[in-house]
Protein backbone atom coordinates (compact mmCIF):
# COMPACT_ATOMS: atom_id res chain seq x y z
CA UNK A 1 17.68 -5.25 -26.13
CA UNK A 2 15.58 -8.23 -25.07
CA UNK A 3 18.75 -10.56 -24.57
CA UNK A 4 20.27 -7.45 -22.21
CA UNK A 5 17.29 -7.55 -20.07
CA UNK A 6 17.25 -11.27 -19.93
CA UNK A 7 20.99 -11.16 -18.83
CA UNK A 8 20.94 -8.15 -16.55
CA UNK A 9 20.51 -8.76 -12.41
CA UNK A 10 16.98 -7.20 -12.67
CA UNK A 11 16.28 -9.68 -15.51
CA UNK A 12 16.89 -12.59 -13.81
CA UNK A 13 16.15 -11.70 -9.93
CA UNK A 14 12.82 -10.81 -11.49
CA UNK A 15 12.12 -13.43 -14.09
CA UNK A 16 14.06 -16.42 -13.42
CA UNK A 17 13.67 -18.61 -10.36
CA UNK A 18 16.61 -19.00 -7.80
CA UNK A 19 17.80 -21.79 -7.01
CA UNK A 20 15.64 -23.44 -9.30
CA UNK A 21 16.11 -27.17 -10.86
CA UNK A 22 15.28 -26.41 -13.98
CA UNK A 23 17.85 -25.16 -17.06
CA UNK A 24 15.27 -24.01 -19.68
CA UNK A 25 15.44 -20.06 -19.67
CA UNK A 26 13.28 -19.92 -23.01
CA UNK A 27 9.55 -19.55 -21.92
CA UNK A 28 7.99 -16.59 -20.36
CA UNK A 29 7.79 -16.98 -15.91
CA UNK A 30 4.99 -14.07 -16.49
CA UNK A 31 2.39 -16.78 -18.38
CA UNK A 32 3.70 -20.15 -16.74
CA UNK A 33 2.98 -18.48 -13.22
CA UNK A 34 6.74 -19.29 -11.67
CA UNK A 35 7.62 -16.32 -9.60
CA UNK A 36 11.16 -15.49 -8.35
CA UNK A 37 11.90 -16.54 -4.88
CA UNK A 38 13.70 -12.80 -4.54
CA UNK A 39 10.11 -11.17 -6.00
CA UNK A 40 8.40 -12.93 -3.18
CA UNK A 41 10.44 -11.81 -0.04
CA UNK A 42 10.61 -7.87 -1.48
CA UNK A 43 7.06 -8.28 -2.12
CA UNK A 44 6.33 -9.93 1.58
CA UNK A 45 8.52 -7.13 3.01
CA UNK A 46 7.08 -4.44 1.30
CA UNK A 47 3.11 -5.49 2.48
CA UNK A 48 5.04 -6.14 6.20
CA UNK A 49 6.11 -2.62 6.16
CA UNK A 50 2.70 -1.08 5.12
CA UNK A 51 0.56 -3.09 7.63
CA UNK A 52 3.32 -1.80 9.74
CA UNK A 53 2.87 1.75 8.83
CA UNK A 54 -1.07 1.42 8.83
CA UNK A 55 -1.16 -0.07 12.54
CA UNK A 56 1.09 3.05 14.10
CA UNK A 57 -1.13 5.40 11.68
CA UNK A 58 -4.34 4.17 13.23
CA UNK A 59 -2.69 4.29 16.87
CA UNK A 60 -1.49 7.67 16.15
CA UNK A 61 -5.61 8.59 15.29
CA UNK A 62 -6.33 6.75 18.67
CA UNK A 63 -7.89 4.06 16.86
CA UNK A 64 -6.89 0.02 17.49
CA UNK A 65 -4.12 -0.89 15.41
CA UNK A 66 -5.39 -4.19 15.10
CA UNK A 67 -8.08 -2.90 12.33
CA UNK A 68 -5.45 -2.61 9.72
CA UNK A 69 -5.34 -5.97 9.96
CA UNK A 70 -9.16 -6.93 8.99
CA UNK A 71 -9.73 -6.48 5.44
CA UNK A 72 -13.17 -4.70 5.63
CA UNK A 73 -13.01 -3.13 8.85
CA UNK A 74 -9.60 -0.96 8.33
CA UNK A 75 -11.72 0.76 5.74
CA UNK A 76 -14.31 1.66 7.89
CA UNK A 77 -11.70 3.08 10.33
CA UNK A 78 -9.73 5.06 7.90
CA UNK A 79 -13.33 7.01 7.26
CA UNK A 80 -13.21 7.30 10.83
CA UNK A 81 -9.71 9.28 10.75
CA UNK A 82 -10.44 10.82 7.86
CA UNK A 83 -13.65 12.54 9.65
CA UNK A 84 -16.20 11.08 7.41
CA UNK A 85 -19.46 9.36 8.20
CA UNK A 86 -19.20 5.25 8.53
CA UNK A 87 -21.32 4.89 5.68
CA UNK A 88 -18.90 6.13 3.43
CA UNK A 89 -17.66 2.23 3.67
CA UNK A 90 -20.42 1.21 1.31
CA UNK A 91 -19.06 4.45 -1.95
CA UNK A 92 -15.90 2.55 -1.07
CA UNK A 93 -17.39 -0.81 -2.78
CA UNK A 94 -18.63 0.76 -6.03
CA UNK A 95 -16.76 0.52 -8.58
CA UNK A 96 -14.79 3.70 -9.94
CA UNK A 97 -16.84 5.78 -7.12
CA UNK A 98 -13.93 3.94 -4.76
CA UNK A 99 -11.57 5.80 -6.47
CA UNK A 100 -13.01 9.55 -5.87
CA UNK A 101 -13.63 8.46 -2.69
CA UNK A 102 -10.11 6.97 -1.99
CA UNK A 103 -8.30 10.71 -2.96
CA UNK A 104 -11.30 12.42 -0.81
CA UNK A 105 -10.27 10.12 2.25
CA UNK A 106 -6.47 10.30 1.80
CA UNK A 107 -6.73 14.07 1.13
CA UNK A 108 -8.95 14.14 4.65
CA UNK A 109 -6.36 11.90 6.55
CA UNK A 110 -3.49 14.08 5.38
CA UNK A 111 -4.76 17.35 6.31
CA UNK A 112 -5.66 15.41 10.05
CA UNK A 113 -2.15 14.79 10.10
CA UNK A 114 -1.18 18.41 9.14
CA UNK A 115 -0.22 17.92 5.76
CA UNK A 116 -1.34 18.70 2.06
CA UNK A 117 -3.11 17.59 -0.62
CA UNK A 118 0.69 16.67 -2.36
CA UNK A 119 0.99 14.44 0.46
CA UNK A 120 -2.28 12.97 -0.27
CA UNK A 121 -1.06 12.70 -4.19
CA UNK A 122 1.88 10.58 -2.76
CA UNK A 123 -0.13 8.36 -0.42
CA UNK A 124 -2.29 7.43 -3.22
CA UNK A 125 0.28 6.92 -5.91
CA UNK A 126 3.24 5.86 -3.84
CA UNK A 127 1.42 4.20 -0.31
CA UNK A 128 4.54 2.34 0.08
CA UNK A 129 6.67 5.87 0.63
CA UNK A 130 4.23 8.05 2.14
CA UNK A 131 2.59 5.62 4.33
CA UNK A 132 5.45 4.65 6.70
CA UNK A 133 6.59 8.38 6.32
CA UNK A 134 3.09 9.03 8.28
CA UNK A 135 3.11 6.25 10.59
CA UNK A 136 6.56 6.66 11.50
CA UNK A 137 6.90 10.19 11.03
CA UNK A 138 6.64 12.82 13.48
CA UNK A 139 3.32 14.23 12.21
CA UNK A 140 0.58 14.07 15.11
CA UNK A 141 -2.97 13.53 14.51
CA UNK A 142 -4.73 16.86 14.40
CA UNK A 143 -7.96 15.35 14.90
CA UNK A 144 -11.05 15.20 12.41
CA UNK A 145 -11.84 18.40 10.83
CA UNK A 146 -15.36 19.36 12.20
């Protein structure tokens, strides 16, 4: 099973460098820290797409898209969209109170954008889907619940 892995596309786009000098397929690219070239560019498109998504989300709330951009500061305006207090950055740096207050906020921002709490599920366990399907999407920003 191991050898079919190892010589399956997946196996090697994902484990062995391209285009890579070196002929020694024995050790383990996971604890010698080489990284496939192929890994890199899905993984630099995939983060392109969701800063992407985020910026025409936060335009969409009437919020500068420029904020997704600045690490800190995209939190405190995805409170903002979500219709929560500012202060609500601060339960966002505690660990495993982050989390609760991650679902709260994506629950909040879904609802703004006139969807559920199964939407919410998906932006929190698949961001890369549901994201651009809000930022791209043709749901409209509702506004913060009062």
């Amino acid at each position: 099973m191991i050898s079919f892995f190892s010589t399956s596309l997946i196996g090697s786009i994902l484990t062995r460098p391209l285009l890579a000098q070196e002929t020694e397929y024995s050790t383990s690219y996971s604890t010698s820290g080489h990284v496939s070239p192929m890994f890199l560019v899905i993984w630099v498109v995939v983060m392109v797409l969701m800063v992407a998504a985020m910026w025409k989300m936060f335009t969409k709330a009437g919020q500068p898209g420029w904020a997704t951009l600045i690490p800190i500061y995209n939190l405190y305006v995805m409170t903002k969209i979500a219709g929560r207090p500012g202060w609500w950055l601060l339960l966002m740096l505690i660990p495993f109170v982050n989390l609760i207050v991650f679902i709260i906020l994506y629950v909040d921002i879904a609802k703004n954008f006139g969807n559920g709490a199964g939407f919410a599920i998906g932006m929190l366990f698949l961001p890369f889907v549901f994201f651009p399907i809000l930022g791209f999407g043709s749901a409209q920003y509702q506004g913060a619940a009062a």
